[in-house]
C-alpha atoms as a PDB file:
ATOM      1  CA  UNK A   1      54.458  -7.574 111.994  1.00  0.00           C
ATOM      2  CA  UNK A   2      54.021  -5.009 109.303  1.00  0.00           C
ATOM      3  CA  UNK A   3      55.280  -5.659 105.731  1.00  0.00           C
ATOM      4  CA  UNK A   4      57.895  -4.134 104.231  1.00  0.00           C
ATOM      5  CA  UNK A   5      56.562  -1.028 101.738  1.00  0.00           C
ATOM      6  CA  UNK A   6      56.829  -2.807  98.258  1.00  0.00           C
ATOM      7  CA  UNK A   7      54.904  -1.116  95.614  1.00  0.00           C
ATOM      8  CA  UNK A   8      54.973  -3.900  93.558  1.00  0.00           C
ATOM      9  CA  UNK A   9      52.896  -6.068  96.218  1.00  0.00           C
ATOM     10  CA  UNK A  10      51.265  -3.289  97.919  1.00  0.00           C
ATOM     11  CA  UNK A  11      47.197  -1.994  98.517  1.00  0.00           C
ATOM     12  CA  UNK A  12      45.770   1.244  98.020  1.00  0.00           C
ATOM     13  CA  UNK A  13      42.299   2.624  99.019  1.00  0.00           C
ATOM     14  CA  UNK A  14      41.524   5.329  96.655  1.00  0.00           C
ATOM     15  CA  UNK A  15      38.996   8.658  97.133  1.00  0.00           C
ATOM     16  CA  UNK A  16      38.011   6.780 100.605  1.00  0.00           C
ATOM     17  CA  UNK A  17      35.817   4.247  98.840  1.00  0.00           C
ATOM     18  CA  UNK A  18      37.103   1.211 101.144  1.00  0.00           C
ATOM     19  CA  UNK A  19      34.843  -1.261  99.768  1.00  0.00           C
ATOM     20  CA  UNK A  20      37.370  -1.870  96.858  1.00  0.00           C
ATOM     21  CA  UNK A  21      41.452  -1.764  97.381  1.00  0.00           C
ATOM     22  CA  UNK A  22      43.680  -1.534  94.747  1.00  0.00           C
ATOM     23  CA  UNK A  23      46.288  -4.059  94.393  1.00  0.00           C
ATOM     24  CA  UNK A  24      49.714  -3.162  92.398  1.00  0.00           C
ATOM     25  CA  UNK A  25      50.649  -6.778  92.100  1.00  0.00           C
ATOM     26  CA  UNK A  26      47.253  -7.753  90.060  1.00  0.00           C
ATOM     27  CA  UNK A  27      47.437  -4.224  88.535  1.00  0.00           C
ATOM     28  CA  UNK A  28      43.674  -3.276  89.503  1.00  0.00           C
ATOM     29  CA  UNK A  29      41.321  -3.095  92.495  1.00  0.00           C
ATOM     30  CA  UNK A  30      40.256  -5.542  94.255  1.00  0.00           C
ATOM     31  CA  UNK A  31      36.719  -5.998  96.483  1.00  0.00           C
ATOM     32  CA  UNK A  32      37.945  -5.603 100.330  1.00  0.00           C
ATOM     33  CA  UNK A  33      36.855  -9.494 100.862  1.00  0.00           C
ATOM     34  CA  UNK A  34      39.625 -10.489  98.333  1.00  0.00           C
ATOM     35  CA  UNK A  35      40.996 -13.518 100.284  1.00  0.00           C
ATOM     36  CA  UNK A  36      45.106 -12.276  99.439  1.00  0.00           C
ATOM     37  CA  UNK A  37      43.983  -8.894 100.618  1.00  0.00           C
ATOM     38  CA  UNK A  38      42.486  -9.946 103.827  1.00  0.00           C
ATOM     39  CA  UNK A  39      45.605 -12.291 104.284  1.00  0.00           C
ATOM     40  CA  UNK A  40      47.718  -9.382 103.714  1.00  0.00           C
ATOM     41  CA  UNK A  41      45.976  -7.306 106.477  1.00  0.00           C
ATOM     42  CA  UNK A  42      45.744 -10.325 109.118  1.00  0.00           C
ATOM     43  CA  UNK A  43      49.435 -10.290 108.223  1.00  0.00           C
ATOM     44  CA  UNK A  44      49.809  -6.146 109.869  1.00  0.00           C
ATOM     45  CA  UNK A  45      49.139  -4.750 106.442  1.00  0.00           C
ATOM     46  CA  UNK A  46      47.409  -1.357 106.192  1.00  0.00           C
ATOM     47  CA  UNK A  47      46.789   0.134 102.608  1.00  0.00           C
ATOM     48  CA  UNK A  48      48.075   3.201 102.161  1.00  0.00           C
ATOM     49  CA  UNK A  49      45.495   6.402 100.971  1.00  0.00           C
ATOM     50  CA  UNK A  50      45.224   8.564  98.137  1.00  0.00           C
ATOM     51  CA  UNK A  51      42.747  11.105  96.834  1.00  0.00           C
ATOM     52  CA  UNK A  52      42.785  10.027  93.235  1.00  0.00           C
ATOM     53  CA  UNK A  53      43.391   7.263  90.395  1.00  0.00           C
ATOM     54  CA  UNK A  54      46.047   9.511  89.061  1.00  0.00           C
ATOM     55  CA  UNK A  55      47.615   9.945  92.400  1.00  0.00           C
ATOM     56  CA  UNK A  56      48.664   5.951  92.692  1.00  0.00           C
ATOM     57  CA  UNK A  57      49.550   6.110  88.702  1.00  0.00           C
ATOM     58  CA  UNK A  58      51.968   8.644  89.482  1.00  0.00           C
ATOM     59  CA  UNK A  59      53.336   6.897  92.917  1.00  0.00           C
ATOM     60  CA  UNK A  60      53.585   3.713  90.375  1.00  0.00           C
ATOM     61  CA  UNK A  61      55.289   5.566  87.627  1.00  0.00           C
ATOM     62  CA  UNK A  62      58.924   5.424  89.419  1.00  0.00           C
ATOM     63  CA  UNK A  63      58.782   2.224  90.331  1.00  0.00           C
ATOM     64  CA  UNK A  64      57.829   0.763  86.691  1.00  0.00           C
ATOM     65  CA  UNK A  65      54.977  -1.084  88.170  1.00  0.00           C
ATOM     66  CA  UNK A  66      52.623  -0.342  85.181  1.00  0.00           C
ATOM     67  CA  UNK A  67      48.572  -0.449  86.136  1.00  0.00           C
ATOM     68  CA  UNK A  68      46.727  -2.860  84.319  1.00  0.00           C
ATOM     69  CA  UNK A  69      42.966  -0.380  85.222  1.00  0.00           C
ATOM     70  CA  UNK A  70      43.018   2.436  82.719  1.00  0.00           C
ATOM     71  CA  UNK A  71      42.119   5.220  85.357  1.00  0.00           C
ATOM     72  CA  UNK A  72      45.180   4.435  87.143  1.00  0.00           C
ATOM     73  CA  UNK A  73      47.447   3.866  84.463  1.00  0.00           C
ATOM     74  CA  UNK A  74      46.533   7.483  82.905  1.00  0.00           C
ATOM     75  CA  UNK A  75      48.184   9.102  85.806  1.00  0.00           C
ATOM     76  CA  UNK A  76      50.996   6.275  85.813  1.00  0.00           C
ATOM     77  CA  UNK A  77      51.508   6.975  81.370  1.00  0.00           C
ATOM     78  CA  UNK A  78      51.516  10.954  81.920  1.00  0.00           C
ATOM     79  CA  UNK A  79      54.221  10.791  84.718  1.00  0.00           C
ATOM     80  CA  UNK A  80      56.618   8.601  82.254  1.00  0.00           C
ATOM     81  CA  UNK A  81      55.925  10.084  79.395  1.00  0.00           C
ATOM     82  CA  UNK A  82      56.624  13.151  81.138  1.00  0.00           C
ATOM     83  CA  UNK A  83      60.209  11.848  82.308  1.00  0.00           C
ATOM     84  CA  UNK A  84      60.124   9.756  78.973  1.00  0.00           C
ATOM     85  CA  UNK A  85      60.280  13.329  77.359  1.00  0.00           C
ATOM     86  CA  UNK A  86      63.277  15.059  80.143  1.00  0.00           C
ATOM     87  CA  UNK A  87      65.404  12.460  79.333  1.00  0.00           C
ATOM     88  CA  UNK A  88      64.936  12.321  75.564  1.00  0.00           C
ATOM     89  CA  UNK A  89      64.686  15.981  75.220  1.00  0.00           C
ATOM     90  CA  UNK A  90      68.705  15.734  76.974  1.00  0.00           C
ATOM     91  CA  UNK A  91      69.995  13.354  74.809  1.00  0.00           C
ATOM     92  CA  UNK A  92      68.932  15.534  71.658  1.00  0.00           C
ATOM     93  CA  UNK A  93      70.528  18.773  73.124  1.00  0.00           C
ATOM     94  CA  UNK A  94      73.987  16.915  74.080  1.00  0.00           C
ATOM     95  CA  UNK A  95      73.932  15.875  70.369  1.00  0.00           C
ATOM     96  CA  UNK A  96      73.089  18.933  68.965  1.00  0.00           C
ATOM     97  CA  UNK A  97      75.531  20.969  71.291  1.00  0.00           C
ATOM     98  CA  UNK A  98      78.036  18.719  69.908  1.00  0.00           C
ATOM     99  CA  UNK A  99      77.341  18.982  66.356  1.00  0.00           C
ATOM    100  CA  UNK A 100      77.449  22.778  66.335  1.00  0.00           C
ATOM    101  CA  UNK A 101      80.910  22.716  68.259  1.00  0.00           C
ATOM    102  CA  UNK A 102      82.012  20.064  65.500  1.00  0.00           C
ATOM    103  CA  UNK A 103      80.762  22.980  62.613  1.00  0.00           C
ATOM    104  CA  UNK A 104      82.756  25.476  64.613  1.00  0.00           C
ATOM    105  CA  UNK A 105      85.878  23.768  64.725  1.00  0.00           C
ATOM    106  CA  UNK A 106      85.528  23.014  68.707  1.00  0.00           C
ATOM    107  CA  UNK A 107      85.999  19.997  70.322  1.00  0.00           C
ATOM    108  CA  UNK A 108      82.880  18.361  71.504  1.00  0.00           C
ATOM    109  CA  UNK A 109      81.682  18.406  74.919  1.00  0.00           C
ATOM    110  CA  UNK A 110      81.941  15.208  77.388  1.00  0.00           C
ATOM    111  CA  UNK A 111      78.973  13.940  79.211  1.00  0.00           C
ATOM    112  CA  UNK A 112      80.342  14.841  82.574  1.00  0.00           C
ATOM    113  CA  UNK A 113      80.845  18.518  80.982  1.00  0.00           C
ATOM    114  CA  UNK A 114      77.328  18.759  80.028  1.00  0.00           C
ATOM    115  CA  UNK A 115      76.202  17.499  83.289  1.00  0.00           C
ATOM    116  CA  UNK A 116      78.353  19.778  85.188  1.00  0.00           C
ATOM    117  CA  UNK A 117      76.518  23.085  82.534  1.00  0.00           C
ATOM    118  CA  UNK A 118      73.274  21.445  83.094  1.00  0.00           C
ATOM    119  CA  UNK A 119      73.659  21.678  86.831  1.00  0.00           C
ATOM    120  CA  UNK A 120      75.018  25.159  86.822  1.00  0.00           C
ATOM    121  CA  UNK A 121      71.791  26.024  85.218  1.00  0.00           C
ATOM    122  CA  UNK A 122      69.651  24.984  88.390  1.00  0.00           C
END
């Protein structure tokens, strides 16, 4: 039987180099004769495929499962810093909407308000 997809116990062969698999529960790679790994595989496992180290840090990213190898967690740190920066960036411009309604003698704006200008941006 075939394991349920969890990317925080999950392998990845990277650039086709199948000698090594990387494993998101130890945070690196691992050789292919890693006993857990083979285990995993006798179990139905198959590791999924991607081109690049930057390519898993980014499938990592929205899961939280950070990368302990530093090629992989590059691509894993620019994705969240990246939605790190959306959601901080939103926060600052509800405030500061606010405080110039405030100056001008307006009421201030709810969250569901700004969500509902936000989305009539899109």
């Amino acid at each position: 039987m075939t394991p349920f997809y969890n990317p925080k116990d999950w392998y990845w062969i990277v650039g086709g180099d199948a000698s090594q698999v990387y494993s998101s529960k130890s945070g690196d790679y691992v050789p292919s004769e890693d006993a857990t790994y083979r285990a995993w595989v006798a179990s139905g496992g198959v590791p999924s495929r991607v081109d690049s180290n930057a390519e898993l840090g980014e499938i990592l990213a929205p899961h939280n499962v950070r990368p302990v190898n530093a090629a992989v967690l590059d691509g894993y740190t620019n994705l969240q810093s990246s939605r790190l920066a959306t959601d901080v960036v939103a926060k600052v411009l509800f405030w500061a909407v606010n405080e110039i309604r405030v100056l001008k003698g307006q009421q201030p704006v709810t969250a569901p308000q700004f969500r509902a200008f936000l989305k009539g941006l899109m």
